[in-house]
C-alpha atoms as a PDB file:
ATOM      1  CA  UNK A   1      -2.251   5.830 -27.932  1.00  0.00           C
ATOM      2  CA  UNK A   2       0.182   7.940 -25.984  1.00  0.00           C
ATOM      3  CA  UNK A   3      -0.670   6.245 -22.797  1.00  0.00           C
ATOM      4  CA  UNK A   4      -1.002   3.215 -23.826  1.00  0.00           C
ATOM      5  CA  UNK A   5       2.704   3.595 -25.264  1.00  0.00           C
ATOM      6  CA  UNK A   6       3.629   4.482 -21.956  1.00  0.00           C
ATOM      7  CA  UNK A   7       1.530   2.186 -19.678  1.00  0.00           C
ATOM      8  CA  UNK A   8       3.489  -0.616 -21.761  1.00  0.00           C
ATOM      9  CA  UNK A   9       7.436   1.260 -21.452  1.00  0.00           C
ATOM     10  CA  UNK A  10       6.344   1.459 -17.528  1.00  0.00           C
ATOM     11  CA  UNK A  11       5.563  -2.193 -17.188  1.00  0.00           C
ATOM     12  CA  UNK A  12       8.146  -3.451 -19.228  1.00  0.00           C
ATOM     13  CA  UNK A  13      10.623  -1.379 -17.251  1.00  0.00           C
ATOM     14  CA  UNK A  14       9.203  -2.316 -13.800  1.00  0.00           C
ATOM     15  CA  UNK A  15       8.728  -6.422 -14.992  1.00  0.00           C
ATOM     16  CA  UNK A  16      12.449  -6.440 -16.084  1.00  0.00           C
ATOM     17  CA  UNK A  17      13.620  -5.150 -13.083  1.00  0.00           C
ATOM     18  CA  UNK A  18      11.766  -7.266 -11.114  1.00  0.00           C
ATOM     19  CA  UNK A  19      12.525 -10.346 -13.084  1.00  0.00           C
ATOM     20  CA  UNK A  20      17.089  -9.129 -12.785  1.00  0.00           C
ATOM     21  CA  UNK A  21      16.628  -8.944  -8.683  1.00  0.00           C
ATOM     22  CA  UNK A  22      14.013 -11.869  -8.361  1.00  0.00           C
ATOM     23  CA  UNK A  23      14.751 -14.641 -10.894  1.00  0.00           C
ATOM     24  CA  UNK A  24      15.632 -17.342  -8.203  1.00  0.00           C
ATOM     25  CA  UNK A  25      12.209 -16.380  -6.128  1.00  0.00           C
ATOM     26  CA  UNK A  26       9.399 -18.343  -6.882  1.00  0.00           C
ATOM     27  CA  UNK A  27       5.715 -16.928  -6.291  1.00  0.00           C
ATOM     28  CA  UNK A  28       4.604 -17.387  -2.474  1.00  0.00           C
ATOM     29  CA  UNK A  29       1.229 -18.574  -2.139  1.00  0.00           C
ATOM     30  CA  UNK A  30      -1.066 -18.132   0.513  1.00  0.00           C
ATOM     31  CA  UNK A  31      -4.330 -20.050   0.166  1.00  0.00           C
ATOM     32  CA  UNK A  32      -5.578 -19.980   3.600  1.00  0.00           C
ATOM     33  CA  UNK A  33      -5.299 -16.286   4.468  1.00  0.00           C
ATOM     34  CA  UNK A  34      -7.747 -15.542   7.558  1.00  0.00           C
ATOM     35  CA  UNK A  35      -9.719 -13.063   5.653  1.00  0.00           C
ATOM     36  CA  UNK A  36     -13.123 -11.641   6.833  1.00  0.00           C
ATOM     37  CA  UNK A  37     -14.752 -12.284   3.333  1.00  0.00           C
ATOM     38  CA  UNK A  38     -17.749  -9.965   3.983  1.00  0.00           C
ATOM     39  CA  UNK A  39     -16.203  -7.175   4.635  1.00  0.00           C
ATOM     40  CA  UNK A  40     -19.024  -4.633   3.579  1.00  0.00           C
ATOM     41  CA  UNK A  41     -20.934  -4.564   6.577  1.00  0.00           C
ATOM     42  CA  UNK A  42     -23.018  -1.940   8.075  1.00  0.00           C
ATOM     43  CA  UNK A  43     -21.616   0.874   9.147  1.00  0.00           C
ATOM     44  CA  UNK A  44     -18.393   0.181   7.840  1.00  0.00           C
ATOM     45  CA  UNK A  45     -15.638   1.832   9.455  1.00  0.00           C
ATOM     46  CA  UNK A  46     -11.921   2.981   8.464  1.00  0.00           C
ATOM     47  CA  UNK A  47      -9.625   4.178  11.057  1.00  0.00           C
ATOM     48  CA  UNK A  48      -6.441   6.079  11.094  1.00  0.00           C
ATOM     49  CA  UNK A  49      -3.447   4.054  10.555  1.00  0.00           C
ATOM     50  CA  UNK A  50      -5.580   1.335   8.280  1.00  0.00           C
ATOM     51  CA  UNK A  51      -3.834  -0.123   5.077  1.00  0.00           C
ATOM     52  CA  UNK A  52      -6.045  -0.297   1.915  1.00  0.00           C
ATOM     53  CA  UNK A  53      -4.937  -2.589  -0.908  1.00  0.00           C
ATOM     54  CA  UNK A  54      -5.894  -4.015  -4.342  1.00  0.00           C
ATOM     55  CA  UNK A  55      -3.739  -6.790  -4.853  1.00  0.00           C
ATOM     56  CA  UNK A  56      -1.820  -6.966  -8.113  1.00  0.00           C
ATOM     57  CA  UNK A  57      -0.880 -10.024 -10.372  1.00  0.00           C
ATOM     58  CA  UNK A  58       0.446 -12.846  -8.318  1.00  0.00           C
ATOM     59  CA  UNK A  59       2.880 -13.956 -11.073  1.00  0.00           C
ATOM     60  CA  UNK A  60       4.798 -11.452 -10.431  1.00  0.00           C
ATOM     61  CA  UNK A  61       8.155 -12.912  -9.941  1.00  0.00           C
ATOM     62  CA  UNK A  62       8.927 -12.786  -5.795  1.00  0.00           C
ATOM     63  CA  UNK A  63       5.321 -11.611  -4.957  1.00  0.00           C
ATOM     64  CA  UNK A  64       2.720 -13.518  -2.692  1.00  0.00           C
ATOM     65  CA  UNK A  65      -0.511 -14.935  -5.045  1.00  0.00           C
ATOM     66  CA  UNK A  66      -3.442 -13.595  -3.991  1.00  0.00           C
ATOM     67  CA  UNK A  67      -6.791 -14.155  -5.279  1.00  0.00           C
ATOM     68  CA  UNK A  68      -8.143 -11.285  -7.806  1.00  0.00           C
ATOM     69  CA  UNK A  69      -4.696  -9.177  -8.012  1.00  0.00           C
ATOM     70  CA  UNK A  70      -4.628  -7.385 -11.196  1.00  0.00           C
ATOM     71  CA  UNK A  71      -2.139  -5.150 -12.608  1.00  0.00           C
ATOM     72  CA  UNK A  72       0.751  -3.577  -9.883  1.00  0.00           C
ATOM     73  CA  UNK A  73      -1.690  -3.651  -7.728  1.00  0.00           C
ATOM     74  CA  UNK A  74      -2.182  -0.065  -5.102  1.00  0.00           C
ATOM     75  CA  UNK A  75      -1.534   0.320  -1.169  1.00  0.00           C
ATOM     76  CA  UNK A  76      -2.487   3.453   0.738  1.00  0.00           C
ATOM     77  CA  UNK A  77      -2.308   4.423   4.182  1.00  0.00           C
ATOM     78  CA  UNK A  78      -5.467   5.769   5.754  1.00  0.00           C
ATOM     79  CA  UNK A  79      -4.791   9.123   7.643  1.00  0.00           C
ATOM     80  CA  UNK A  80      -8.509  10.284   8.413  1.00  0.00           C
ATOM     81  CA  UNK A  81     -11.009   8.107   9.261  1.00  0.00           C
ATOM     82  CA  UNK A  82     -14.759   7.836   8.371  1.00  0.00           C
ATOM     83  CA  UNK A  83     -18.167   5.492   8.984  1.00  0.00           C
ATOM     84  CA  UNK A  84     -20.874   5.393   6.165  1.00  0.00           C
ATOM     85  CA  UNK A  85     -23.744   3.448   5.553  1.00  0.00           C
ATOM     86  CA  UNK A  86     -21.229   1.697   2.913  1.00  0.00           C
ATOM     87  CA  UNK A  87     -17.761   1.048   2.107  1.00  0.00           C
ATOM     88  CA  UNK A  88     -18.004   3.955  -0.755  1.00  0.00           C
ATOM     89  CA  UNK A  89     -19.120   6.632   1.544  1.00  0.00           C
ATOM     90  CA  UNK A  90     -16.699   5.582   4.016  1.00  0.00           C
ATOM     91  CA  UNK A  91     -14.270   5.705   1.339  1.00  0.00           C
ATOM     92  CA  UNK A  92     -15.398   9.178   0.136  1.00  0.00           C
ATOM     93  CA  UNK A  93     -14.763  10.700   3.145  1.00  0.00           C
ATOM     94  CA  UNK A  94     -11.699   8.687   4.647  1.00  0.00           C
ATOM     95  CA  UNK A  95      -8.341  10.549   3.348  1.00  0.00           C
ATOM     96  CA  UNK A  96      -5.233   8.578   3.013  1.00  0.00           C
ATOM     97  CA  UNK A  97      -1.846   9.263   1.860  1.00  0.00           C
ATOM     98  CA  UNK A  98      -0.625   7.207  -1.403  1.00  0.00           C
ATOM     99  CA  UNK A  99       2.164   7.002  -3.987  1.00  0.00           C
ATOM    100  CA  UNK A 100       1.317   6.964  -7.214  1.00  0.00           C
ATOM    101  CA  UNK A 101       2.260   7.202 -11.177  1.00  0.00           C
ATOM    102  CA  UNK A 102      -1.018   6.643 -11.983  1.00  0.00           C
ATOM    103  CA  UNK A 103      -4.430   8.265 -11.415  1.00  0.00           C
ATOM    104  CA  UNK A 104      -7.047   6.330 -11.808  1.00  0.00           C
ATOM    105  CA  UNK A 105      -9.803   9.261 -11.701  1.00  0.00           C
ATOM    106  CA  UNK A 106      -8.198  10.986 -14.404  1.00  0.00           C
ATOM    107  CA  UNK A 107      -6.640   8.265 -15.945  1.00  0.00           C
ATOM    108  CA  UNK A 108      -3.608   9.412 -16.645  1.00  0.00           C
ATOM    109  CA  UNK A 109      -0.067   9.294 -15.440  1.00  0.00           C
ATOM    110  CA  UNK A 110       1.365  11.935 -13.008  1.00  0.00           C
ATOM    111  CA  UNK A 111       4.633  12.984 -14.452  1.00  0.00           C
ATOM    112  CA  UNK A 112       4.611  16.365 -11.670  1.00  0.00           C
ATOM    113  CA  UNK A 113       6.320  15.338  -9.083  1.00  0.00           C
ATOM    114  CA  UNK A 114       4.680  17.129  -6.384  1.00  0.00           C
ATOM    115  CA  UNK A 115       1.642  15.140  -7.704  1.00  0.00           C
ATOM    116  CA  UNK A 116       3.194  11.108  -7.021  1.00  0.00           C
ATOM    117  CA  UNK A 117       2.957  11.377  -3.538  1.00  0.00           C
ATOM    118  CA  UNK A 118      -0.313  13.094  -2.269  1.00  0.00           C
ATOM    119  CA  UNK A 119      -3.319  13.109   0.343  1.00  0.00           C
ATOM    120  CA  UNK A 120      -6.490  12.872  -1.498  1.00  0.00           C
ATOM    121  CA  UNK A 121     -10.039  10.677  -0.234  1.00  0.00           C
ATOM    122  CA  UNK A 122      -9.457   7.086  -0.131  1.00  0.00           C
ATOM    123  CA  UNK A 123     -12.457   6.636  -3.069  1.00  0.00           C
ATOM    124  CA  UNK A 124     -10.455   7.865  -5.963  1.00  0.00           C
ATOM    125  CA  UNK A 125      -8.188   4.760  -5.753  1.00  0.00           C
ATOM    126  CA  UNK A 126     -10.521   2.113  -4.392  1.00  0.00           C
ATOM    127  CA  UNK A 127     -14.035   3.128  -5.132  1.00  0.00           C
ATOM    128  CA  UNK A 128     -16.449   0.704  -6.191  1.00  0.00           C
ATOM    129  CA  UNK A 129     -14.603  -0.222  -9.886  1.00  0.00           C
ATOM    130  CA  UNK A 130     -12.229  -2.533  -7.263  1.00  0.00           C
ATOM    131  CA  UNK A 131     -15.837  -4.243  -5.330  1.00  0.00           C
ATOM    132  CA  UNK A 132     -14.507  -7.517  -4.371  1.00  0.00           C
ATOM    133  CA  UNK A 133     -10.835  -7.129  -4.667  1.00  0.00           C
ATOM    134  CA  UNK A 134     -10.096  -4.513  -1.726  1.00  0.00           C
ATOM    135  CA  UNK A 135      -8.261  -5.185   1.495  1.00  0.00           C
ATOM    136  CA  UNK A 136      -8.917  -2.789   4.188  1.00  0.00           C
ATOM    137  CA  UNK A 137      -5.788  -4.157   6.768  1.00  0.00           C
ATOM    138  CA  UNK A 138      -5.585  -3.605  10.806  1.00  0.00           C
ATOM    139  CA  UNK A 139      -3.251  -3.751  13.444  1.00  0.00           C
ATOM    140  CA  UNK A 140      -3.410  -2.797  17.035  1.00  0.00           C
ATOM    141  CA  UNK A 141      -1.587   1.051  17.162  1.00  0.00           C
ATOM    142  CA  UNK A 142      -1.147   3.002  20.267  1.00  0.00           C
ATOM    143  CA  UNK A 143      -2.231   7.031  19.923  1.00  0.00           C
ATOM    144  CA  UNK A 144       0.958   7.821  19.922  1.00  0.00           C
ATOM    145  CA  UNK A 145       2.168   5.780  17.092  1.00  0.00           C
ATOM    146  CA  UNK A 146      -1.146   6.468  14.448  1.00  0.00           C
ATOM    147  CA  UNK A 147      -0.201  10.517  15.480  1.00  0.00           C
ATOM    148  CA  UNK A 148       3.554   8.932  14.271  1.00  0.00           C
ATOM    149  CA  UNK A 149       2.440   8.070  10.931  1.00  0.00           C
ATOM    150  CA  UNK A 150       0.437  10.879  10.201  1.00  0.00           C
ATOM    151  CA  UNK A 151       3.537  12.879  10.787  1.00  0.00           C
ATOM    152  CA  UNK A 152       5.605  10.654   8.617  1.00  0.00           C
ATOM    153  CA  UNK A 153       3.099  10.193   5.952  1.00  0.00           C
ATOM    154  CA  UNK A 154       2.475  14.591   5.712  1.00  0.00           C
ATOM    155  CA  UNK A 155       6.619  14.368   5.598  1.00  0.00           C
ATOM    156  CA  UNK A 156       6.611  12.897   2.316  1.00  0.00           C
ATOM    157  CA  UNK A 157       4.525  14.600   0.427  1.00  0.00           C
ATOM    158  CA  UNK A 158       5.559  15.709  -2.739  1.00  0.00           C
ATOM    159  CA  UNK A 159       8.811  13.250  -2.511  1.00  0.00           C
ATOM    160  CA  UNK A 160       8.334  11.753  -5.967  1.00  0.00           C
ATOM    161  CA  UNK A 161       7.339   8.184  -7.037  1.00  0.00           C
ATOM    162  CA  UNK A 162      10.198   5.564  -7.313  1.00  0.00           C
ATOM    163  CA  UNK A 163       9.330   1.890  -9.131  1.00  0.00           C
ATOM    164  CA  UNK A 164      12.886   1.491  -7.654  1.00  0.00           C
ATOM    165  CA  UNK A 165      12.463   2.104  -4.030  1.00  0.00           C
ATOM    166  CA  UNK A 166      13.984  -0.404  -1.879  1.00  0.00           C
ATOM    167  CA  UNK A 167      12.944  -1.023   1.779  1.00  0.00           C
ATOM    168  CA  UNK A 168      15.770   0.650   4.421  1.00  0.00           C
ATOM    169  CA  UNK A 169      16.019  -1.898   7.247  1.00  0.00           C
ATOM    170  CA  UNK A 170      18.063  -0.268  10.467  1.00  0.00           C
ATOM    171  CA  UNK A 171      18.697  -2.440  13.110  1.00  0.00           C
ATOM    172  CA  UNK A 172      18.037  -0.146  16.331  1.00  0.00           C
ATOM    173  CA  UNK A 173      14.968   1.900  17.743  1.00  0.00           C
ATOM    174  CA  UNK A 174      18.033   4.764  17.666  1.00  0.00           C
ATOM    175  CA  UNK A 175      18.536   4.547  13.966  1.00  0.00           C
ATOM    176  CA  UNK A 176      14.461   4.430  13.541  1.00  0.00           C
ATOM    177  CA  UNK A 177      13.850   7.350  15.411  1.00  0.00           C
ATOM    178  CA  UNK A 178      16.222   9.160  13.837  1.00  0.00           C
ATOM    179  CA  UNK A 179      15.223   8.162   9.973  1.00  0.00           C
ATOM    180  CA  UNK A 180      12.145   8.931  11.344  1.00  0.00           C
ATOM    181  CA  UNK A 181      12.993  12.744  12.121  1.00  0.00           C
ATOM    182  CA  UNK A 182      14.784  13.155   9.132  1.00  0.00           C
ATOM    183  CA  UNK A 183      13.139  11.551   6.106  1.00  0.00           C
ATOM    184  CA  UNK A 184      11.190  14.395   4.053  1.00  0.00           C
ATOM    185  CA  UNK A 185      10.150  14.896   0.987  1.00  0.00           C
ATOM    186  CA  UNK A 186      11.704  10.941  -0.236  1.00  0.00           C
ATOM    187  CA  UNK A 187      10.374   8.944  -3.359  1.00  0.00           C
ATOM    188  CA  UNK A 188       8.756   6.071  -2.848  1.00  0.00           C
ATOM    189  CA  UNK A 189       6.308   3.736  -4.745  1.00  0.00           C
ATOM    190  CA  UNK A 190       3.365   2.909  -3.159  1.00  0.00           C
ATOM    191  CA  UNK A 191       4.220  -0.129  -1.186  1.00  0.00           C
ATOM    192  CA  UNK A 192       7.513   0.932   0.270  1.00  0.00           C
ATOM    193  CA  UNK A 193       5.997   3.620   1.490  1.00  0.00           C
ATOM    194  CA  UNK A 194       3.320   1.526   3.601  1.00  0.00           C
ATOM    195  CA  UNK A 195       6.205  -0.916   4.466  1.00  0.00           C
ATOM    196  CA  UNK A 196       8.582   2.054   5.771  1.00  0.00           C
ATOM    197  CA  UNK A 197       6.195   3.639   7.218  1.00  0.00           C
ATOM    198  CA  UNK A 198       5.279   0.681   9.755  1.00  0.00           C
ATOM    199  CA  UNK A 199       8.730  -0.693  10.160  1.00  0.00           C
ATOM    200  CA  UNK A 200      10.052   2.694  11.911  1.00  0.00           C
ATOM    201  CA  UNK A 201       6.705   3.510  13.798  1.00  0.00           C
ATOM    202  CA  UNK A 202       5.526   0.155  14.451  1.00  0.00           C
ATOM    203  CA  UNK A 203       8.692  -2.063  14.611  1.00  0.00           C
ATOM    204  CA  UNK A 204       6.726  -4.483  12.283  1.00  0.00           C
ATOM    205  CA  UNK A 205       7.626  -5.952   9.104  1.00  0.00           C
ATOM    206  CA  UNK A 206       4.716  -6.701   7.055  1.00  0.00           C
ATOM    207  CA  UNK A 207       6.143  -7.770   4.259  1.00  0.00           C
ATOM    208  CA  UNK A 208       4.768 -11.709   4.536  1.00  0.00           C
ATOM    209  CA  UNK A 209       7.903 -13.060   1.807  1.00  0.00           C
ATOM    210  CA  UNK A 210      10.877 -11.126   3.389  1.00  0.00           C
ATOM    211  CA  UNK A 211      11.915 -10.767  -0.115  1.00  0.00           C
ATOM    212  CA  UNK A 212      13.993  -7.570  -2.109  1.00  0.00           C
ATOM    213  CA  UNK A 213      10.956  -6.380  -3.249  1.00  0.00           C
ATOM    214  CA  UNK A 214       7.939  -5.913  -1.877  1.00  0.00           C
ATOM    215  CA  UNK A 215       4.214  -5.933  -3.720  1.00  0.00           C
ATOM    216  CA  UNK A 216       0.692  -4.714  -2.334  1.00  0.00           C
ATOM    217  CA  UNK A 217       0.004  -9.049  -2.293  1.00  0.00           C
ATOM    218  CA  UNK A 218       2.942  -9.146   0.411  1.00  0.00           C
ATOM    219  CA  UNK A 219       1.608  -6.727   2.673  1.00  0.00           C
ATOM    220  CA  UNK A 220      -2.211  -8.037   2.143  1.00  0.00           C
ATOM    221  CA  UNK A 221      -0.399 -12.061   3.026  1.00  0.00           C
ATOM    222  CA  UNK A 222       1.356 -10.746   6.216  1.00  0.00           C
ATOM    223  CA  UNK A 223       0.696 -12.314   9.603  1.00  0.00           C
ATOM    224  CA  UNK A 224       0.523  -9.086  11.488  1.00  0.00           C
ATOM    225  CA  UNK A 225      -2.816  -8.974  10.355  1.00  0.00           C
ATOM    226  CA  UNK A 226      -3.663 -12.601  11.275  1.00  0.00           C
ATOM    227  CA  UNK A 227      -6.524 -11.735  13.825  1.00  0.00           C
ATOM    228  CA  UNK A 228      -9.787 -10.496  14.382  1.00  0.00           C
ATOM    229  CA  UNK A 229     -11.120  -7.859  12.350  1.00  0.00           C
ATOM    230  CA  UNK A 230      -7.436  -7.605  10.834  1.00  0.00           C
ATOM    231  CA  UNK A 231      -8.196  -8.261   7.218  1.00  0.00           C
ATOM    232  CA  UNK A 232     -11.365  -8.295   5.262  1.00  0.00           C
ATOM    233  CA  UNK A 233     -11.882  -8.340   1.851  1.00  0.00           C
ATOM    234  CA  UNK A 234     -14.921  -5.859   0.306  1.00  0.00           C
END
């Protein structure tokens, strides 16, 4: 009962602050994504630098619709790679960096800070419970730049999880660099973080709407993933 009373202050805190900033956006939608459907194929493969997502509710006021979203939705960056026989034991011994409030092996909510923004294997947020609703995302990244986000990514560990976090747009590769260098230890929620993360290493902006906010459905809807082997769904 205690966490259900707290799921349902969490939601209703998050939905009315998404409804105040977003009230004039209406839902994108994005029927014709280029999406590998079959994305289970053997051996499947995760490589650093890849974006995992389960899409969340495309009502959501300002988010893209996406087919299957449930919830908030989750986005995670993966760090270490892995190959398996399946996407499970790929996902068992990938490790990515997330932001969370909510575990979903425990099933509870992380209220320790130093416990909302953490490395752990990529299976305890998308094992096979999320079959059919998981994005694994890909773009082209130099050495350099997947060595870049590692380096970011171990930065902000133990920063704290923020529903409120805002994206920080700066306008030169000076100003990047530098938020780059400095930005340790920040809260985050789980999609900023991906979207951050990418803007200052990557100089792209997947977020597909451009809007205030951005959900897991806006990063999964983005055209920087509009080619081969970019998106598939497993």
């Amino acid at each position: 009962m205690k966490r259900r009373c707290i799921y349902v202050l969490v939601f209703l805190a998050l939905t009315g602050y998404i409804v105040f900033i977003t009230a004039r956006i209406e839902p994108v939608k994005f029927k014709n994504l280029e999406t590998e459907g079959n994305g289970a194929t053997t051996p499947f493969e995760l490589k650093s630098g890849d974006i995992l997502v389960r899409p969340n509710w495309g009502w959501l006021p300002g988010s893209c619709e996406i087919q299957g979203g449930m919830k908030f939705g989750h986005v995670a960056i993966v760090t270490e790679g892995a190959t398996g026989n399946t996407p499970e034991e790929a996902l068992a011994n990938a490790t990515v960096v997330e932001a969370l409030f909510y575990d979903q092996v425990t099933g509870k909510f992380q209220f320790n800070k130093k416990d909302q923004i953490r490395i752990r294997k990529a299976i305890s947020s998308f094992g096979s419970r999320f079959k059919g609703d998981r994005y694994r995302l890909r773009m082209r990244l130099k050495e350099d730049q997947i060595s870049d986000i590692r380096k970011f990514l171990v930065n902000q560990l133990g920063g704290g999880y923020n529903i409120f976090s805002q994206k920080r747009q700066y306008d030169s590769s000076v100003e990047k660099r530098r938020c780059f260098l400095l930005m340790k230890n920040d809260s985050w929620n789980c999609a900023t973080l991906a979207w951050q993360t990418y803007f200052l290493i990557a100089n792209v902006d997947i977020d597909a709407n451009q809007g205030m906010t951005i959900f897991p459905n806006d990063i999964v809807a983005s055209n920087t993933f509009d080619l081969p082997d970019g998106r598939i769904l497993f």
